[in-house]
Protein backbone atom coordinates (compact mmCIF):
# COMPACT_ATOMS: atom_id res chain seq x y z
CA UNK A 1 131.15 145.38 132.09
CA UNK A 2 134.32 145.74 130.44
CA UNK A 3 135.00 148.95 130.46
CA UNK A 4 132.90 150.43 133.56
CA UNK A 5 135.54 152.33 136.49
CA UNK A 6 133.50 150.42 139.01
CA UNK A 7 133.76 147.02 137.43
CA UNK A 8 137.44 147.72 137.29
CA UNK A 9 137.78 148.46 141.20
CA UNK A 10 135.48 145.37 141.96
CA UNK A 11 138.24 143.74 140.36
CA UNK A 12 140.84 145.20 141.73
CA UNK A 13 142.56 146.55 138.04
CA UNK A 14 142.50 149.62 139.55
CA UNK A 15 142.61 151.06 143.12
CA UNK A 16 140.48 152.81 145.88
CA UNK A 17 140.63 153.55 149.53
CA UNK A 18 137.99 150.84 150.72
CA UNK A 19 135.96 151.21 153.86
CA UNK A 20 134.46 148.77 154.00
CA UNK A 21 133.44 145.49 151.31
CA UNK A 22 130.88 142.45 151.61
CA UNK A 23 129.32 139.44 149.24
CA UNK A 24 127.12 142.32 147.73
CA UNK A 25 129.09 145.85 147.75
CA UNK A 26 132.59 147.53 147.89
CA UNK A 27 132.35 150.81 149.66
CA UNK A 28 135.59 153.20 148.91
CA UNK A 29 135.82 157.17 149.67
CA UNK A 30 134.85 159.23 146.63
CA UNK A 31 138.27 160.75 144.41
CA UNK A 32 135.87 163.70 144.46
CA UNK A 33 134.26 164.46 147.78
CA UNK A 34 131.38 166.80 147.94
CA UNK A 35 131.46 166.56 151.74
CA UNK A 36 134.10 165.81 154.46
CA UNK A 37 133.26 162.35 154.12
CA UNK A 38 131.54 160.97 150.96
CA UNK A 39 132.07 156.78 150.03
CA UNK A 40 130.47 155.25 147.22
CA UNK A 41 128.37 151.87 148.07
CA UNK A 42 128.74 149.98 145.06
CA UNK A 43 127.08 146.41 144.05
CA UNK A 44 129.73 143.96 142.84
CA UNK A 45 126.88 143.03 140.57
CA UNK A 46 126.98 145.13 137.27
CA UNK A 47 123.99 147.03 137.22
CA UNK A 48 122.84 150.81 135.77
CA UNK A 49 119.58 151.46 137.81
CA UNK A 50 118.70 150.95 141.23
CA UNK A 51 115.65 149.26 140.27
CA UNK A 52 117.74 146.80 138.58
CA UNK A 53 119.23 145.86 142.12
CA UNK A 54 118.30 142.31 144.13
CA UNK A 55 116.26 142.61 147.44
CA UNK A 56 119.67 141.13 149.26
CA UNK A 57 122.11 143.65 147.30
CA UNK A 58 119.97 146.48 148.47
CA UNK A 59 118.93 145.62 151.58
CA UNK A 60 122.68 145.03 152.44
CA UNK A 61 123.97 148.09 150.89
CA UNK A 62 121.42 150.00 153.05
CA UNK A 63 121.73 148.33 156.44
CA UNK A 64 125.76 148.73 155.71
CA UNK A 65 125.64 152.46 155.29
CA UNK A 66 125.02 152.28 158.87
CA UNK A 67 127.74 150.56 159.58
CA UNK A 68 130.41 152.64 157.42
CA UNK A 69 128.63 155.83 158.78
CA UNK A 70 129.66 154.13 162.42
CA UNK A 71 133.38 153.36 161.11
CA UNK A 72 133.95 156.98 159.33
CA UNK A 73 132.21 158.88 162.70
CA UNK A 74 128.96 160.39 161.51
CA UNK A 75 126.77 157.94 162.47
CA UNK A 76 125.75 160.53 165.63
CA UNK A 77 125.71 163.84 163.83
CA UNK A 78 124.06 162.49 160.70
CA UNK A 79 124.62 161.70 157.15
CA UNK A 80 122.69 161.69 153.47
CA UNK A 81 122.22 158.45 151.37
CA UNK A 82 121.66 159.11 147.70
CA UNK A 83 121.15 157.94 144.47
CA UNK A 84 121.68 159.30 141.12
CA UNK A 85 119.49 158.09 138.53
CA UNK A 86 120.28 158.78 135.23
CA UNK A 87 122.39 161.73 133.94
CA UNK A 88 119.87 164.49 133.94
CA UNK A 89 120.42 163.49 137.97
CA UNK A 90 123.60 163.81 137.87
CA UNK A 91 124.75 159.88 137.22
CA UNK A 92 128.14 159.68 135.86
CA UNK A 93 129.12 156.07 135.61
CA UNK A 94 126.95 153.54 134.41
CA UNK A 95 126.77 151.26 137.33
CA UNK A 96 124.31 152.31 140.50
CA UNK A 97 126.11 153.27 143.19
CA UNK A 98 124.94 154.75 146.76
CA UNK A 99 126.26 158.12 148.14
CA UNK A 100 126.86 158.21 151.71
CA UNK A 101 127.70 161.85 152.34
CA UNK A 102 128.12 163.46 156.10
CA UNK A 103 130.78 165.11 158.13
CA UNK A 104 129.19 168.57 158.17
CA UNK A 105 125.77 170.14 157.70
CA UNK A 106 124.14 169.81 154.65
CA UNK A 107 122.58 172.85 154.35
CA UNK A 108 124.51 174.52 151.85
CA UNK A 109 126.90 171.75 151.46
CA UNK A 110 125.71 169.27 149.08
């Protein structure tokens, strides 16, 4: 999409701090963290719903979140995966995009 943020970092137009990137996703720390760390798994693929998403984009965006949960240190102490659907949920940009949120309790936090 032309105008989409996401689309933009994909293509490198504009920056982010990347974790982490593979065939399938890009996964870059959030410019708005609602937790110590929060990182945005996002499909190079442009699409607005999860259920729009390919068995292999999926399945590699979750088996990765282990991964960048290893590489950013909350792998042990836990972290929250999550998706926005839609904007009553709280979905800002129109292109799905997994939450990986940890570095403190939850309870309370986010």
């Amino acid at each position: 999409m032309e105008n989409c943020l996401f689309c933009k970092i994909i293509s490198e137009e504009l920056p982010c701090e990347k974790v982490i990137e593979t065939s399938h996703y890009i996964a870059f720390r959030d410019i708005h963290p609602k937790a110590p760390v929060h990182v945005l798994i996002v499909p190079k693929r442009h699409v607005e719903r999860p259920e729009e998403l390919r068995p292999e984009e999926i399945g590699d965006m979750l088996t990765g979140s282990e991964e960048i949960a290893q590489i950013l240190g909350v792998k042990e102490t836990g972290y929250r995966l999550l998706f926005n659907v839609g904007k009553h949920a709280g979905q800002e940009i129109d292109h799905v995009h997994l939450h990986l949120l940890g570095g403190a309790p939850a309870k309370g936090m986010y």
